[in-house]
PDB file of N, CA and C in Angstrom:
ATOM      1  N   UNK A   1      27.349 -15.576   4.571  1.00  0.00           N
ATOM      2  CA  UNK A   1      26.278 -15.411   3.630  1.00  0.00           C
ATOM      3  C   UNK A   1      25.208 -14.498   4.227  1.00  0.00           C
ATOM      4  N   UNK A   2      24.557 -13.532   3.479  1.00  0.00           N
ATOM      5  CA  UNK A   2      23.647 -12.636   4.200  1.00  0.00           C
ATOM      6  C   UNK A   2      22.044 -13.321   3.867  1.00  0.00           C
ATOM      7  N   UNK A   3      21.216 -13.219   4.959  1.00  0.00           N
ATOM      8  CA  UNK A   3      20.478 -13.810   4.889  1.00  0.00           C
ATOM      9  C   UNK A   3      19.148 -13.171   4.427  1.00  0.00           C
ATOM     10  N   UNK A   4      18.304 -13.316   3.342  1.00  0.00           N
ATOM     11  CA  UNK A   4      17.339 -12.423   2.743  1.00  0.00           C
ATOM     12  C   UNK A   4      16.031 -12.953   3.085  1.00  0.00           C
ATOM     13  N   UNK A   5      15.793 -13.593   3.994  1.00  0.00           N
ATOM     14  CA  UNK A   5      14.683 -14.164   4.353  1.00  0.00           C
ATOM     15  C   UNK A   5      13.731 -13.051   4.716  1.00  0.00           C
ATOM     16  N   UNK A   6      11.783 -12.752   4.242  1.00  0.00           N
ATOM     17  CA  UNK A   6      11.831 -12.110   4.672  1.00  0.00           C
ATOM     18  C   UNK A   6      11.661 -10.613   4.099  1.00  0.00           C
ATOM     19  N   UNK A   7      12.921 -10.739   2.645  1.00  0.00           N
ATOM     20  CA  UNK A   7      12.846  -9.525   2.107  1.00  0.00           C
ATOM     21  C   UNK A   7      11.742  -8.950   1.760  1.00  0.00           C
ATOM     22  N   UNK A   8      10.753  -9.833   0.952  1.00  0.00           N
ATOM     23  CA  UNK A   8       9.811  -9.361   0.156  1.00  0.00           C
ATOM     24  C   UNK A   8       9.026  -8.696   0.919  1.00  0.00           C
ATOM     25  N   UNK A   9       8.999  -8.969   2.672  1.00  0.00           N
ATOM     26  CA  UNK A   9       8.286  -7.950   3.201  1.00  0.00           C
ATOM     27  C   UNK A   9       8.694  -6.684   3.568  1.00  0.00           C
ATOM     28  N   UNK A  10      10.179  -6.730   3.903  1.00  0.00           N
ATOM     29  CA  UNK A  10      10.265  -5.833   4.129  1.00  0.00           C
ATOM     30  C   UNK A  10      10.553  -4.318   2.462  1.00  0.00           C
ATOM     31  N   UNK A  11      10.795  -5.483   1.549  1.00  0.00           N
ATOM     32  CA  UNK A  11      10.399  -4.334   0.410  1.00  0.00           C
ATOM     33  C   UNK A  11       8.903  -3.311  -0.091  1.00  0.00           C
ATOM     34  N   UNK A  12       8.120  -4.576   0.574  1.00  0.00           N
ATOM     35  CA  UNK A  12       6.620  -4.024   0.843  1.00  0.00           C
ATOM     36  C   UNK A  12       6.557  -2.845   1.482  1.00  0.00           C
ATOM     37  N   UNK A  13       6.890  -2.940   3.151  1.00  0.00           N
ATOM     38  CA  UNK A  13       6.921  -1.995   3.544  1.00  0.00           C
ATOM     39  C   UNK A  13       7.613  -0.723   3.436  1.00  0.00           C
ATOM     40  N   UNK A  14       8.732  -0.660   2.505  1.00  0.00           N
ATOM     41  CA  UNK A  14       8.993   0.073   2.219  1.00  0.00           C
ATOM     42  C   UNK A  14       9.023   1.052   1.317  1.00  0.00           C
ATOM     43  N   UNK A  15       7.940   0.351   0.186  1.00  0.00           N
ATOM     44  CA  UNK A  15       7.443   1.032  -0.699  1.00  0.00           C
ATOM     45  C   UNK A  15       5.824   1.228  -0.154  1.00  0.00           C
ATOM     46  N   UNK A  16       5.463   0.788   0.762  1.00  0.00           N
ATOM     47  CA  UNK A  16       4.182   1.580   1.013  1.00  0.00           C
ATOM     48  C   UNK A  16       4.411   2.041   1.623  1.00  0.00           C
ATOM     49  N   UNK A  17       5.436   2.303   2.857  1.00  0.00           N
ATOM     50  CA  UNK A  17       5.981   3.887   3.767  1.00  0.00           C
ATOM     51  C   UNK A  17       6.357   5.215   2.105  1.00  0.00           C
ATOM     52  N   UNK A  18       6.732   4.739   1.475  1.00  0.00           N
ATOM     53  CA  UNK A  18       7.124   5.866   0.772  1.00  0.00           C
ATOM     54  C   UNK A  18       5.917   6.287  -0.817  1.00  0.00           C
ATOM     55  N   UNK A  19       4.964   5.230  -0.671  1.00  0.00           N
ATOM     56  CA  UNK A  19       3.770   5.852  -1.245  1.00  0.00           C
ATOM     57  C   UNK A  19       3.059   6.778  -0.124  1.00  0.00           C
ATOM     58  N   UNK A  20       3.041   6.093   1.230  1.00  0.00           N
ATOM     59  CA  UNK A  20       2.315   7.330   1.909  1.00  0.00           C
ATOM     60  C   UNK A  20       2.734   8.459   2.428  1.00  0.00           C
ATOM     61  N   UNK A  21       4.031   8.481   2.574  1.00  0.00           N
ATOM     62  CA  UNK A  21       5.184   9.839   2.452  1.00  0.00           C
ATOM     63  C   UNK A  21       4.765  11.361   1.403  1.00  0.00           C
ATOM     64  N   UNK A  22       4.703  10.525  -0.287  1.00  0.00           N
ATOM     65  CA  UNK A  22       3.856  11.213  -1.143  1.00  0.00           C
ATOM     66  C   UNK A  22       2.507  11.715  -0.936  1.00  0.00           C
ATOM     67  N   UNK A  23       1.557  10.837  -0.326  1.00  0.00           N
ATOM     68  CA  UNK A  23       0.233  11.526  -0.042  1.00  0.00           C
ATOM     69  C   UNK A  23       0.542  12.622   0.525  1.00  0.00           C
ATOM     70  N   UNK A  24       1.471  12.272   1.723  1.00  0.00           N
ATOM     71  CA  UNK A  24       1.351  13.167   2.543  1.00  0.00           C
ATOM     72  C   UNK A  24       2.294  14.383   1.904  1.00  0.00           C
ATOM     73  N   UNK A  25       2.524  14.415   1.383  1.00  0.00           N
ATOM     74  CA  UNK A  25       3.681  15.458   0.431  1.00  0.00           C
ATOM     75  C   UNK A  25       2.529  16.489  -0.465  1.00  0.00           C
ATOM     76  N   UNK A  26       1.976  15.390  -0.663  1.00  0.00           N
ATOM     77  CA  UNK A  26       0.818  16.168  -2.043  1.00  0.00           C
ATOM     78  C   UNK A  26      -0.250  17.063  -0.840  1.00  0.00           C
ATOM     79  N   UNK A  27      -0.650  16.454  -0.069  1.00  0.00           N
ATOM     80  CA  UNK A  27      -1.363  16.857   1.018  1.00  0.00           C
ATOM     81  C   UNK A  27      -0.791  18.620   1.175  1.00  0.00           C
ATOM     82  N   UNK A  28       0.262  18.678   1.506  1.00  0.00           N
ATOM     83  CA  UNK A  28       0.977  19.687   2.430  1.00  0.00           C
ATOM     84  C   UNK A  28       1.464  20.602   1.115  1.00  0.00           C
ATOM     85  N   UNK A  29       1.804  20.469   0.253  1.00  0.00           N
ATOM     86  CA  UNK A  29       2.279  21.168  -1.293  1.00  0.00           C
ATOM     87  C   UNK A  29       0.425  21.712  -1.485  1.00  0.00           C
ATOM     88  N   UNK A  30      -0.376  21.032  -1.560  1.00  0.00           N
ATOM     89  CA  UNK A  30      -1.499  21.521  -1.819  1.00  0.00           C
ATOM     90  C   UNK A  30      -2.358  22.422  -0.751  1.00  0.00           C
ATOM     91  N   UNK A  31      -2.155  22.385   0.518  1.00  0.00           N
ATOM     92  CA  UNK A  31      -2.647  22.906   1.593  1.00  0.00           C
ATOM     93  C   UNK A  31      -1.592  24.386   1.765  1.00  0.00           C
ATOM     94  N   UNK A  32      -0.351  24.689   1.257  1.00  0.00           N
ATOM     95  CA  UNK A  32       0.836  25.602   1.189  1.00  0.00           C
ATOM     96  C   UNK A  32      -0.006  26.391  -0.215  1.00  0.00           C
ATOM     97  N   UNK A  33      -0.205  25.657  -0.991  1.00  0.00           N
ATOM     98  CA  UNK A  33      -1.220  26.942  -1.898  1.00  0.00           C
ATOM     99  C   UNK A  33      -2.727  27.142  -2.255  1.00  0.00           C
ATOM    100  N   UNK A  34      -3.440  26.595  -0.947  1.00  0.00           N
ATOM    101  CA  UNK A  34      -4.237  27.168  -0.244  1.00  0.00           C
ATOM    102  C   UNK A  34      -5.431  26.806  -1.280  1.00  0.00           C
ATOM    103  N   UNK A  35      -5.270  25.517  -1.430  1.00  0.00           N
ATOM    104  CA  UNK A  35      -5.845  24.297  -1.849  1.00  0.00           C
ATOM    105  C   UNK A  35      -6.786  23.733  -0.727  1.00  0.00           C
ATOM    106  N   UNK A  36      -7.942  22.952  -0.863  1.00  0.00           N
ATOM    107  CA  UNK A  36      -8.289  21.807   0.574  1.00  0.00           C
ATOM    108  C   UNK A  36      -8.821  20.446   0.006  1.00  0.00           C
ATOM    109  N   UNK A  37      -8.296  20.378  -1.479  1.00  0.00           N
ATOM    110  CA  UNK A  37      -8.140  18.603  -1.718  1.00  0.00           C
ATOM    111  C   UNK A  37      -7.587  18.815  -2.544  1.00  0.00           C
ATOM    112  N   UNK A  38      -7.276  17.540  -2.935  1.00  0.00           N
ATOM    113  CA  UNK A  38      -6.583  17.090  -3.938  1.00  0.00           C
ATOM    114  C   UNK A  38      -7.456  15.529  -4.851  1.00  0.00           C
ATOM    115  N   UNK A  39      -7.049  15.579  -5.843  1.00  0.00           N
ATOM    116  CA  UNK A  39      -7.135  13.895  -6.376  1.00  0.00           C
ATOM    117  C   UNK A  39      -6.083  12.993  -6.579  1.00  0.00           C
ATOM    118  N   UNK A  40      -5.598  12.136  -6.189  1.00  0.00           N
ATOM    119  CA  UNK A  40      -4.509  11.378  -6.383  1.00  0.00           C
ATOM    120  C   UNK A  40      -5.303   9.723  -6.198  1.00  0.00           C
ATOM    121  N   UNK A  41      -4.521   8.574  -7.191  1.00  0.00           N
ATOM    122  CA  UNK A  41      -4.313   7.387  -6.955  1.00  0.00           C
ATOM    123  C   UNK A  41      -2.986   7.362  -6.526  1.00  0.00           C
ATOM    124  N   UNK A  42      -3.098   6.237  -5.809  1.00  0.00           N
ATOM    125  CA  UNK A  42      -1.777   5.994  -4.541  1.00  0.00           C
ATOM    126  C   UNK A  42      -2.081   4.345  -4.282  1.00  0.00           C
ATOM    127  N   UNK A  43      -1.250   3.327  -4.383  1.00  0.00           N
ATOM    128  CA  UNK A  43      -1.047   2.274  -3.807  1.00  0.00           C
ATOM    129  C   UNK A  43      -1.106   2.312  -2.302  1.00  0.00           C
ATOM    130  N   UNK A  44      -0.663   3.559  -1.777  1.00  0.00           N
ATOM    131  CA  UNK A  44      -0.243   3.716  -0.326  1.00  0.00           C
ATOM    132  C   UNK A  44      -1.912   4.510   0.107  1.00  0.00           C
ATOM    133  N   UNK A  45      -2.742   4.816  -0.494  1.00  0.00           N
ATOM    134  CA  UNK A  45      -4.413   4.564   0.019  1.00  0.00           C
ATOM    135  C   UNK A  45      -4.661   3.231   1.075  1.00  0.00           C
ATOM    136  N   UNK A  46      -4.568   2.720   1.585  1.00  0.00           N
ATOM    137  CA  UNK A  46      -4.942   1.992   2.573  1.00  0.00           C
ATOM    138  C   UNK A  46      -6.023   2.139   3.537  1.00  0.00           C
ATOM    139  N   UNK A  47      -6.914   1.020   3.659  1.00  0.00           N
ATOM    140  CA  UNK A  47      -7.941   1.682   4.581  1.00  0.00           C
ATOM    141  C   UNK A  47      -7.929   2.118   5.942  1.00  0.00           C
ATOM    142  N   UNK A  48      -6.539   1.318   6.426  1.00  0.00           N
ATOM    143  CA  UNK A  48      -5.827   2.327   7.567  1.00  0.00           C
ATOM    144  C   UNK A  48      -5.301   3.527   7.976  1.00  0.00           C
ATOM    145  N   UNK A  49      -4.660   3.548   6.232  1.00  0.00           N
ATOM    146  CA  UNK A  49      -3.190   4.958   6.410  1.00  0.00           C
ATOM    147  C   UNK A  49      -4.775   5.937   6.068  1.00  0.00           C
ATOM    148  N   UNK A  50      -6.294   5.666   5.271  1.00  0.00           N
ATOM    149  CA  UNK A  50      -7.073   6.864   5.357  1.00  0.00           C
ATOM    150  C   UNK A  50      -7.889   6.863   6.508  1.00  0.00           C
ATOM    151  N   UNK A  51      -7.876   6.208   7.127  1.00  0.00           N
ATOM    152  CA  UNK A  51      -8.814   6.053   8.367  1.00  0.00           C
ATOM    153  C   UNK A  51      -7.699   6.459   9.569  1.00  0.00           C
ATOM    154  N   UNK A  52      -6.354   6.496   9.353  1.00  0.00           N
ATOM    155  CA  UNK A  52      -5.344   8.256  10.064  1.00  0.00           C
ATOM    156  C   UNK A  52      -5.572   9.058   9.658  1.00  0.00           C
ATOM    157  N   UNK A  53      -5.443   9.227   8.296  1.00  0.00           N
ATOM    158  CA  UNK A  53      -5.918  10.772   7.587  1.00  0.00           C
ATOM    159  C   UNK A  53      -7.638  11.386   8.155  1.00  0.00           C
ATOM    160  N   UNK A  54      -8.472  10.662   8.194  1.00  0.00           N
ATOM    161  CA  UNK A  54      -9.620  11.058   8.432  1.00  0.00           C
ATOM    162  C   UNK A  54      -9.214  11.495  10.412  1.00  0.00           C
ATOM    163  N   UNK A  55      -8.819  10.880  10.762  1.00  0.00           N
ATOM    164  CA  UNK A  55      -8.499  11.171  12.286  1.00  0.00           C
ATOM    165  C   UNK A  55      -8.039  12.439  12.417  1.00  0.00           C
ATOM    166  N   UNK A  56      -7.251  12.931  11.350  1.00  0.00           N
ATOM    167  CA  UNK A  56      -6.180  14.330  11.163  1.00  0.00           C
ATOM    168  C   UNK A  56      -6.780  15.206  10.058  1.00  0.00           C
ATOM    169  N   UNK A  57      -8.260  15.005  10.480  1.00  0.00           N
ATOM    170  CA  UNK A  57      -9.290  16.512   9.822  1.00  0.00           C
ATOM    171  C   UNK A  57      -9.184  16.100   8.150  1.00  0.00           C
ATOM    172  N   UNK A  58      -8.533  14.758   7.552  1.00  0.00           N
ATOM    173  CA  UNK A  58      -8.368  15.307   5.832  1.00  0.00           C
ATOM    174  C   UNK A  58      -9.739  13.776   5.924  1.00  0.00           C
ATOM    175  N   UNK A  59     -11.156  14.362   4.732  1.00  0.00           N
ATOM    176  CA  UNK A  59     -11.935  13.216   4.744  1.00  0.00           C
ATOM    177  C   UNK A  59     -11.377  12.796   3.158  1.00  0.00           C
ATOM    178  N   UNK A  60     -12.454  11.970   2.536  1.00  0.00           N
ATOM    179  CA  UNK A  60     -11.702  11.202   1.604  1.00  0.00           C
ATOM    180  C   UNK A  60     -13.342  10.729   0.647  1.00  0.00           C
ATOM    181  N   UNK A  61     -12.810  11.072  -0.040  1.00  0.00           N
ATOM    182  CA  UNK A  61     -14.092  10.241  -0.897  1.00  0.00           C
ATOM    183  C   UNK A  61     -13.516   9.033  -2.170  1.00  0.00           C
ATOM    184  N   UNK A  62     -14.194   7.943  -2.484  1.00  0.00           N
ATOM    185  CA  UNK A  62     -13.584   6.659  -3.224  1.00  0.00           C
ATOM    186  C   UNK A  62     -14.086   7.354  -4.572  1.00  0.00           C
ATOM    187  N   UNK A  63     -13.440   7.270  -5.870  1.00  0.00           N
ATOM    188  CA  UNK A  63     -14.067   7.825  -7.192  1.00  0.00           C
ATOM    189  C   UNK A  63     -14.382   6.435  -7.997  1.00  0.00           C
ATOM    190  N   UNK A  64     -14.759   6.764  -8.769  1.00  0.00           N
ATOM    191  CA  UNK A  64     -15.337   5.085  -9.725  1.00  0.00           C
ATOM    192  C   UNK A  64     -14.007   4.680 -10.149  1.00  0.00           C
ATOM    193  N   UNK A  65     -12.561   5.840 -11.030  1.00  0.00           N
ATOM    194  CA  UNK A  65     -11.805   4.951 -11.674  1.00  0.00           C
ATOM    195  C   UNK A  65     -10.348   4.695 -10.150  1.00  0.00           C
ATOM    196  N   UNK A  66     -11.002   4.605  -9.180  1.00  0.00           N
ATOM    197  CA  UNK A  66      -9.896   4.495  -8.463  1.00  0.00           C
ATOM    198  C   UNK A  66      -9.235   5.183  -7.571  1.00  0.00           C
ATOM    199  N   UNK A  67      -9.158   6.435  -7.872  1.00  0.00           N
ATOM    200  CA  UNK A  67      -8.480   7.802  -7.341  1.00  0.00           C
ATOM    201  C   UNK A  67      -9.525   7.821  -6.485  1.00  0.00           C
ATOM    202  N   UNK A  68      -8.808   8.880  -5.532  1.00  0.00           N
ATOM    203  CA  UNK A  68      -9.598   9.196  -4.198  1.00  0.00           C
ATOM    204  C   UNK A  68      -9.316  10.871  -4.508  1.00  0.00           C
ATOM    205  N   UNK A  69     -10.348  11.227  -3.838  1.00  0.00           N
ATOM    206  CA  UNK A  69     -10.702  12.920  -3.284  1.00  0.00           C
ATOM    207  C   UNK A  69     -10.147  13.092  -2.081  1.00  0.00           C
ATOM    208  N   UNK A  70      -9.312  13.282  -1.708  1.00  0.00           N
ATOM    209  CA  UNK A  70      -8.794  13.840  -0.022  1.00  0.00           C
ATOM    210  C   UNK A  70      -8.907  15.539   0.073  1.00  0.00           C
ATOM    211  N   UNK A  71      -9.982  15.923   1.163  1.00  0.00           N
ATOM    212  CA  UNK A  71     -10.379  17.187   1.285  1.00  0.00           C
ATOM    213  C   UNK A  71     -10.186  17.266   2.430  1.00  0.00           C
ATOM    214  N   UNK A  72     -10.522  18.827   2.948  1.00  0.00           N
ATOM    215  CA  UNK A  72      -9.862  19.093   4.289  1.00  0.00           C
ATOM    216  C   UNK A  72     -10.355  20.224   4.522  1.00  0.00           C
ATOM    217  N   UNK A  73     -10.455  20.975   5.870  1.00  0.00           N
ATOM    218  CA  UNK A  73     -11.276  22.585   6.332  1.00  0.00           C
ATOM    219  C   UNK A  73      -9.855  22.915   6.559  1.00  0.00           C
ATOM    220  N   UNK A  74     -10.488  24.789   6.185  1.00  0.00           N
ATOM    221  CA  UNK A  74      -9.384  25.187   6.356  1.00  0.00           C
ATOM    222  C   UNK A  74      -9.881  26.375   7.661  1.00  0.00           C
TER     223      UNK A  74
END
């Protein structure tokens, strides 16, 4: 019998590795056409995964309906 104990976390983490995959996708698609923010809502916003981003030059501003501003120098 396979044992699923457990799962629900690891389904967690694997859908918030691959919401922040996308940031970082939108990040780099937008910085390639010479863009330096973007607006996106993202589940994968975390006050960790942006407090890396802020470490790696992109700052971030909170908007009223949710979405965040991620900007960046070029």
């Amino acid at each position: 019998m396979i044992t699923i104990t457990g799962l629900n976390d690891d389904i967690y983490t694997a859908m918030l590795g691959n919401a922040q995959e996308r940031v970082i996708e939108s990040i780099m698609t937008a910085a390639s056409q010479g863009r330096t923010s973007i607006t996106i809502a993202s589940k994968g916003l975390t006050p960790g995964f942006l407090s890396q981003l802020q470490n790696e030059g992109v700052d971030n501003l909170a908007e009223q309906d949710g979405r965040y501003k991620l900007f960046w120098e070029f």
